[in-house]
N, C-alpha and C. Protein backbone atom coordinates (compact mmCIF):
# COMPACT_ATOMS: atom_id res chain seq x y z
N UNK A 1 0.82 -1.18 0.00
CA UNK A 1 0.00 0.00 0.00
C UNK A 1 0.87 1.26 0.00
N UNK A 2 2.47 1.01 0.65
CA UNK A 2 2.74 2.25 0.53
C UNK A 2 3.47 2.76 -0.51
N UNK A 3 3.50 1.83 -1.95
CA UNK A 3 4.11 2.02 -3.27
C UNK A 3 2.78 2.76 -3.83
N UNK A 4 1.61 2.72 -3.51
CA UNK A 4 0.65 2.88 -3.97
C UNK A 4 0.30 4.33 -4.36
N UNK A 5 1.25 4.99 -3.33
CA UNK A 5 1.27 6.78 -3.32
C UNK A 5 0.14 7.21 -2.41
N UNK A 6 -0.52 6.50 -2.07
CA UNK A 6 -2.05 6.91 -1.33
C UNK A 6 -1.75 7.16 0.35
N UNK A 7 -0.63 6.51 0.75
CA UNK A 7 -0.79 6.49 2.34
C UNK A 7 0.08 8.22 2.72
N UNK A 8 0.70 9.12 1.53
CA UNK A 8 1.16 10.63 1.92
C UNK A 8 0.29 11.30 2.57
N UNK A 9 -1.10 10.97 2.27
CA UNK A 9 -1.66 11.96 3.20
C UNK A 9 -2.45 11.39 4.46
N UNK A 10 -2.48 12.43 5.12
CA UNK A 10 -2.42 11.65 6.53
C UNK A 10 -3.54 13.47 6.98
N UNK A 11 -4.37 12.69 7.27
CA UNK A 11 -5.21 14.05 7.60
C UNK A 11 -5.19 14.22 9.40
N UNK A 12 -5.05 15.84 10.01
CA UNK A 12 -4.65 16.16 11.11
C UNK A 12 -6.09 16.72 11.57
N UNK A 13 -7.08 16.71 11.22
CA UNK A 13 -8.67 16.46 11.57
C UNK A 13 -8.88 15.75 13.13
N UNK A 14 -8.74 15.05 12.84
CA UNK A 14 -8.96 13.95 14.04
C UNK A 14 -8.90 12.52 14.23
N UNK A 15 -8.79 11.99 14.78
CA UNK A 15 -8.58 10.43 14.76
C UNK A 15 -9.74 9.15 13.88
N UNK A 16 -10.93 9.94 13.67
CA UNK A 16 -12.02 9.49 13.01
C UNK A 16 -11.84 9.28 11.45
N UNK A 17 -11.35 11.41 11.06
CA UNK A 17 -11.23 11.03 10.09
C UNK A 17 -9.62 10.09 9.12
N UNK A 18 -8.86 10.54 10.02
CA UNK A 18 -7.91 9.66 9.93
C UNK A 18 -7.91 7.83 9.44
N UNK A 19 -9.33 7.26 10.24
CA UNK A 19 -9.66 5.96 10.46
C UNK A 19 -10.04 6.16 8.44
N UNK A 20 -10.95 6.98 8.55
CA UNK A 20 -11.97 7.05 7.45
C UNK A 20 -11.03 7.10 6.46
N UNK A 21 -9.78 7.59 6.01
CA UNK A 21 -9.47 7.72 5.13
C UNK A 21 -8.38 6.47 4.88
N UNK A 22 -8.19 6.07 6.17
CA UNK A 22 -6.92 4.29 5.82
C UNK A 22 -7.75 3.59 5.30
N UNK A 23 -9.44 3.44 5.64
CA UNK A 23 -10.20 2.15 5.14
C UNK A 23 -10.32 2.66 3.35
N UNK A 24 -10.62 3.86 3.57
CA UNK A 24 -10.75 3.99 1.78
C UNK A 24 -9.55 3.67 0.94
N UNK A 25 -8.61 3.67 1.62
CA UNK A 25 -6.81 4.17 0.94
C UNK A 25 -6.88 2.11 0.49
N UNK A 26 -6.87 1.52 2.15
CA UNK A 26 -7.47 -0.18 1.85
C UNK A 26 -8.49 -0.82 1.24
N UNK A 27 -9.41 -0.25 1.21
CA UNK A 27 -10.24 -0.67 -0.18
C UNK A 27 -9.91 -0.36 -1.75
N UNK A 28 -9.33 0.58 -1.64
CA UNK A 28 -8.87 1.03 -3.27
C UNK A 28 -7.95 -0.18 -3.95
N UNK A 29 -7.01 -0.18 -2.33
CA UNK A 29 -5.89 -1.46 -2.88
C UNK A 29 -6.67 -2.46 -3.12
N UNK A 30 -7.42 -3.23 -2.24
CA UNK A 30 -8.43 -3.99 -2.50
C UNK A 30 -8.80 -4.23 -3.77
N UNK A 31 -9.37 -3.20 -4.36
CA UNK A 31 -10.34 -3.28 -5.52
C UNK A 31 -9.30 -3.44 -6.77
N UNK A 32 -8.22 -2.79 -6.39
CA UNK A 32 -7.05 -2.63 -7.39
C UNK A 32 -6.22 -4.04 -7.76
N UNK A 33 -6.32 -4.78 -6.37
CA UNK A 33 -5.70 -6.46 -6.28
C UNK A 33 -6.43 -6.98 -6.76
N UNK A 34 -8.02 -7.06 -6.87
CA UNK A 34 -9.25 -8.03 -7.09
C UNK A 34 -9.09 -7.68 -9.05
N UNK A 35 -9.00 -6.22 -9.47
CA UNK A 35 -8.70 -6.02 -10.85
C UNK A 35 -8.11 -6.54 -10.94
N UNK A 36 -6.77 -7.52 -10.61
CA UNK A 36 -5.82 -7.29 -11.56
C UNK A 36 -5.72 -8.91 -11.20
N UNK A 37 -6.06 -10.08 -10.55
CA UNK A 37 -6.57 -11.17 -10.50
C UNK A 37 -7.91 -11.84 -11.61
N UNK A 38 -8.54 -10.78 -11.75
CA UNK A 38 -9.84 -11.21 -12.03
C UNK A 38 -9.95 -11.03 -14.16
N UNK A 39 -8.70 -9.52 -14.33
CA UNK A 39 -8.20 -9.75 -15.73
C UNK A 39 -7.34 -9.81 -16.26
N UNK A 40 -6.01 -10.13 -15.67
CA UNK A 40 -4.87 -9.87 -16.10
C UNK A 40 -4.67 -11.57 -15.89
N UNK A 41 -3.24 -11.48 -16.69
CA UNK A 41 -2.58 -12.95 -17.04
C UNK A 41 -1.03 -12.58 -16.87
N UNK A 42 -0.35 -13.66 -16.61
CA UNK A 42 1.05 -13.23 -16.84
C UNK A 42 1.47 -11.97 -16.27
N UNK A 43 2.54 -11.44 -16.35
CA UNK A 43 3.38 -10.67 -15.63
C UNK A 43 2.56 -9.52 -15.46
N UNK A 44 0.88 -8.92 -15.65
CA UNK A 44 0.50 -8.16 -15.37
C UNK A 44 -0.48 -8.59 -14.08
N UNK A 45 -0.07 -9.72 -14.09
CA UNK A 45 -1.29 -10.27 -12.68
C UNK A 45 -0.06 -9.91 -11.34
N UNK A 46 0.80 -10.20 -11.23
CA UNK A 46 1.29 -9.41 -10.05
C UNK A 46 2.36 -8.58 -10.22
N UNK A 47 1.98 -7.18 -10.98
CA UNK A 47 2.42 -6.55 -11.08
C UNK A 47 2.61 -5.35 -9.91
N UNK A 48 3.67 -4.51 -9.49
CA UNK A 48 3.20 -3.61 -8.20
C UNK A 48 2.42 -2.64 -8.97
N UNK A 49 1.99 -1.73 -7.84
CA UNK A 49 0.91 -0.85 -8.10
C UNK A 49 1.75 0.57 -9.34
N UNK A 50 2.91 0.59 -8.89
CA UNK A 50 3.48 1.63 -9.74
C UNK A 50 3.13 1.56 -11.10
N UNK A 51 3.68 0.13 -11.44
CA UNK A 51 3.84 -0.75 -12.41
C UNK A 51 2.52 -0.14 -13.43
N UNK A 52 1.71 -0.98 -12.80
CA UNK A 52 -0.26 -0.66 -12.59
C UNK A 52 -0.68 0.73 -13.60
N UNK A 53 0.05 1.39 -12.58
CA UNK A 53 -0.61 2.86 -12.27
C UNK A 53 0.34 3.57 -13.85
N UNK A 54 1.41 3.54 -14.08
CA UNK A 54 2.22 3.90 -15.02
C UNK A 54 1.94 3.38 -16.15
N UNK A 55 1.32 2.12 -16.77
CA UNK A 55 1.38 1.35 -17.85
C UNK A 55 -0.54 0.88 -17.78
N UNK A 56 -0.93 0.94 -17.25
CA UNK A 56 -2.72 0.90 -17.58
C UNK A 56 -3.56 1.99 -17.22
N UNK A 57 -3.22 2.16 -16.03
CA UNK A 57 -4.44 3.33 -15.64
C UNK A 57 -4.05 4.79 -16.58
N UNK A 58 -2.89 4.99 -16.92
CA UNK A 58 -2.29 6.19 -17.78
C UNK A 58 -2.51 5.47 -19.39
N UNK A 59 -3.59 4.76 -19.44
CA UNK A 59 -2.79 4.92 -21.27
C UNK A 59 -4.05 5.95 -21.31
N UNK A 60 -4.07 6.39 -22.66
CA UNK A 60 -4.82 7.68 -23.06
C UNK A 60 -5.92 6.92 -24.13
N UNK A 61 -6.91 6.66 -23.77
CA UNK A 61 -7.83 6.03 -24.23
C UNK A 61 -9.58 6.54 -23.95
N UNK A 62 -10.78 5.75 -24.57
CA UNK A 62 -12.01 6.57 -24.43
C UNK A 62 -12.62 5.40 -24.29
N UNK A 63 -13.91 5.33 -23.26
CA UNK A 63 -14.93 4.52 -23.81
C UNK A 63 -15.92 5.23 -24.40
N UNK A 64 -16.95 4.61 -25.51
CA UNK A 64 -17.51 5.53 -26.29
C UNK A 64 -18.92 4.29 -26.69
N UNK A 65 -20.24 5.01 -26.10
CA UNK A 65 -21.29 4.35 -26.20
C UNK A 65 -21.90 4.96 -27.33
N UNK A 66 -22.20 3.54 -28.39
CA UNK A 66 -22.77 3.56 -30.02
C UNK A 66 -23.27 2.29 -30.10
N UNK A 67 -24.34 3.19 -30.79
CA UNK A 67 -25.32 1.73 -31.23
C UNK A 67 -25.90 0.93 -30.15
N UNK A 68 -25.99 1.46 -28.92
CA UNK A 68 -26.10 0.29 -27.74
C UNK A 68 -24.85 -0.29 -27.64
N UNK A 69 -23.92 -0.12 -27.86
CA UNK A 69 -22.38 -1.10 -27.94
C UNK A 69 -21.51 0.27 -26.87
N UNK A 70 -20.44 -0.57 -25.96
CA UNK A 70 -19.67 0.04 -25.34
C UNK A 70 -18.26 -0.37 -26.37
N UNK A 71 -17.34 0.92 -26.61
CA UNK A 71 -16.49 0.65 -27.69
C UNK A 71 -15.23 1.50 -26.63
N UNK A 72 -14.20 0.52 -27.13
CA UNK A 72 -13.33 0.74 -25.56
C UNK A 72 -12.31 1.57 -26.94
N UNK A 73 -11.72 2.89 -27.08
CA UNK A 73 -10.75 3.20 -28.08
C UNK A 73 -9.82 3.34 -27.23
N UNK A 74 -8.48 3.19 -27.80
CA UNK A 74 -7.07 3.60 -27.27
C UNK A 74 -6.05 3.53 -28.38
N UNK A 75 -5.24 4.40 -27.77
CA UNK A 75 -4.11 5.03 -29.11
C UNK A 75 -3.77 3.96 -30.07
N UNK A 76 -3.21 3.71 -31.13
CA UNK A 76 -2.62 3.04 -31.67
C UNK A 76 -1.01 3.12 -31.54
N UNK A 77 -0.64 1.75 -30.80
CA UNK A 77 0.73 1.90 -30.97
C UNK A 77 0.79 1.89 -29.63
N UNK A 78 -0.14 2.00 -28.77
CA UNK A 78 0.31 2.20 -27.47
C UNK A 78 0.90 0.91 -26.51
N UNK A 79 1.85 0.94 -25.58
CA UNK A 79 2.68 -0.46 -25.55
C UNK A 79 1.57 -1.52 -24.83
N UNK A 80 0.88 -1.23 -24.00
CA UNK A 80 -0.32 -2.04 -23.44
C UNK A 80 -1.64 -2.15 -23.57
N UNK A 81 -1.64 -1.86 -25.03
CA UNK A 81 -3.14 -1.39 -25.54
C UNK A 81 -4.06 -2.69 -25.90
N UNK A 82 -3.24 -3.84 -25.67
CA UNK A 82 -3.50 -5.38 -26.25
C UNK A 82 -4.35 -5.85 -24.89
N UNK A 83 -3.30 -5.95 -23.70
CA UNK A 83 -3.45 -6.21 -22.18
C UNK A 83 -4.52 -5.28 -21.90
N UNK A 84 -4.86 -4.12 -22.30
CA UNK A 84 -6.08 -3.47 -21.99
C UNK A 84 -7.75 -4.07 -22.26
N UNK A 85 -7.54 -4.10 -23.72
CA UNK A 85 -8.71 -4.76 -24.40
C UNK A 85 -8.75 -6.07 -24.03
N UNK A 86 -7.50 -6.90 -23.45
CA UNK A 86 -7.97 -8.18 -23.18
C UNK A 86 -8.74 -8.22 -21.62
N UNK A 87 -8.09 -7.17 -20.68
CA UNK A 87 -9.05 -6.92 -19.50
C UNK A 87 -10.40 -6.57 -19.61
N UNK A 88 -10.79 -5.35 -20.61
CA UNK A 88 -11.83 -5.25 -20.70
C UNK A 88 -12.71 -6.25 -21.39
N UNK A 89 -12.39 -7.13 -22.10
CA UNK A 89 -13.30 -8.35 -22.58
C UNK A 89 -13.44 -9.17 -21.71
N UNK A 90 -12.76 -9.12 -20.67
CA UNK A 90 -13.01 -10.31 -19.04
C UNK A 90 -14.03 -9.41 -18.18
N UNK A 91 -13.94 -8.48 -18.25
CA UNK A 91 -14.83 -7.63 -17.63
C UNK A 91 -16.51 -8.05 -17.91
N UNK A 92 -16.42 -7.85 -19.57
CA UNK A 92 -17.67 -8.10 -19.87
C UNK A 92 -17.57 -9.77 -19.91
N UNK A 93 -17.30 -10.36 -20.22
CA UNK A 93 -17.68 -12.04 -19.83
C UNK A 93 -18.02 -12.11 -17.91
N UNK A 94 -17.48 -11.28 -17.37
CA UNK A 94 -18.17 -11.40 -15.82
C UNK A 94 -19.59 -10.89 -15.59
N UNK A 95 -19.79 -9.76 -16.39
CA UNK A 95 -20.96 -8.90 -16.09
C UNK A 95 -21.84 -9.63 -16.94
């Protein structure tokens, strides 16, 4: 969690909200571990969060609703643009 960049802030509020903001900071990781189990394969399934955060959550891409169809675009050429579309097609085989 603490590669994650999320645990810098540390709020001086009070001890409550303090609580409130470790459980969100731990669920994010959460949700972020359960992604990356649930579509990734190979060296992107335990990848660290940097890793993650630098090479998927940053590519520069759109989803774009047509026709009733969700249409996932992303750059051409981009180095993880393959590993993207193959997550998002596991996505929809779950839903």
């Amino acid at each position: 969690m603490i590669e994650s960049g999320e645990t810098h802030v540390i709020l001086n509020t009070g001890f409550e909200a303090n609580t409130n903001w470790l459980m969100t900071v731990a669920m994010a990781a959460d949700l972020v571990r359960w992604f990356q189990l649930l579509c990734f394969d190979g060296s992107w399934r335990d990848a660290r969060p940097k890793a993650l955060r630098w090479g998927i959550f940053h590519a520069p891409g759109r989803l774009v609703h047509r026709a009733r169809q969700r249409v996932v675009r992303i750059i051409d050429g981009w180095p993880t643009a393959q590993v993207l579309l193959d997550a998002y097609q596991r996505i929809e085989l779950i839903a």
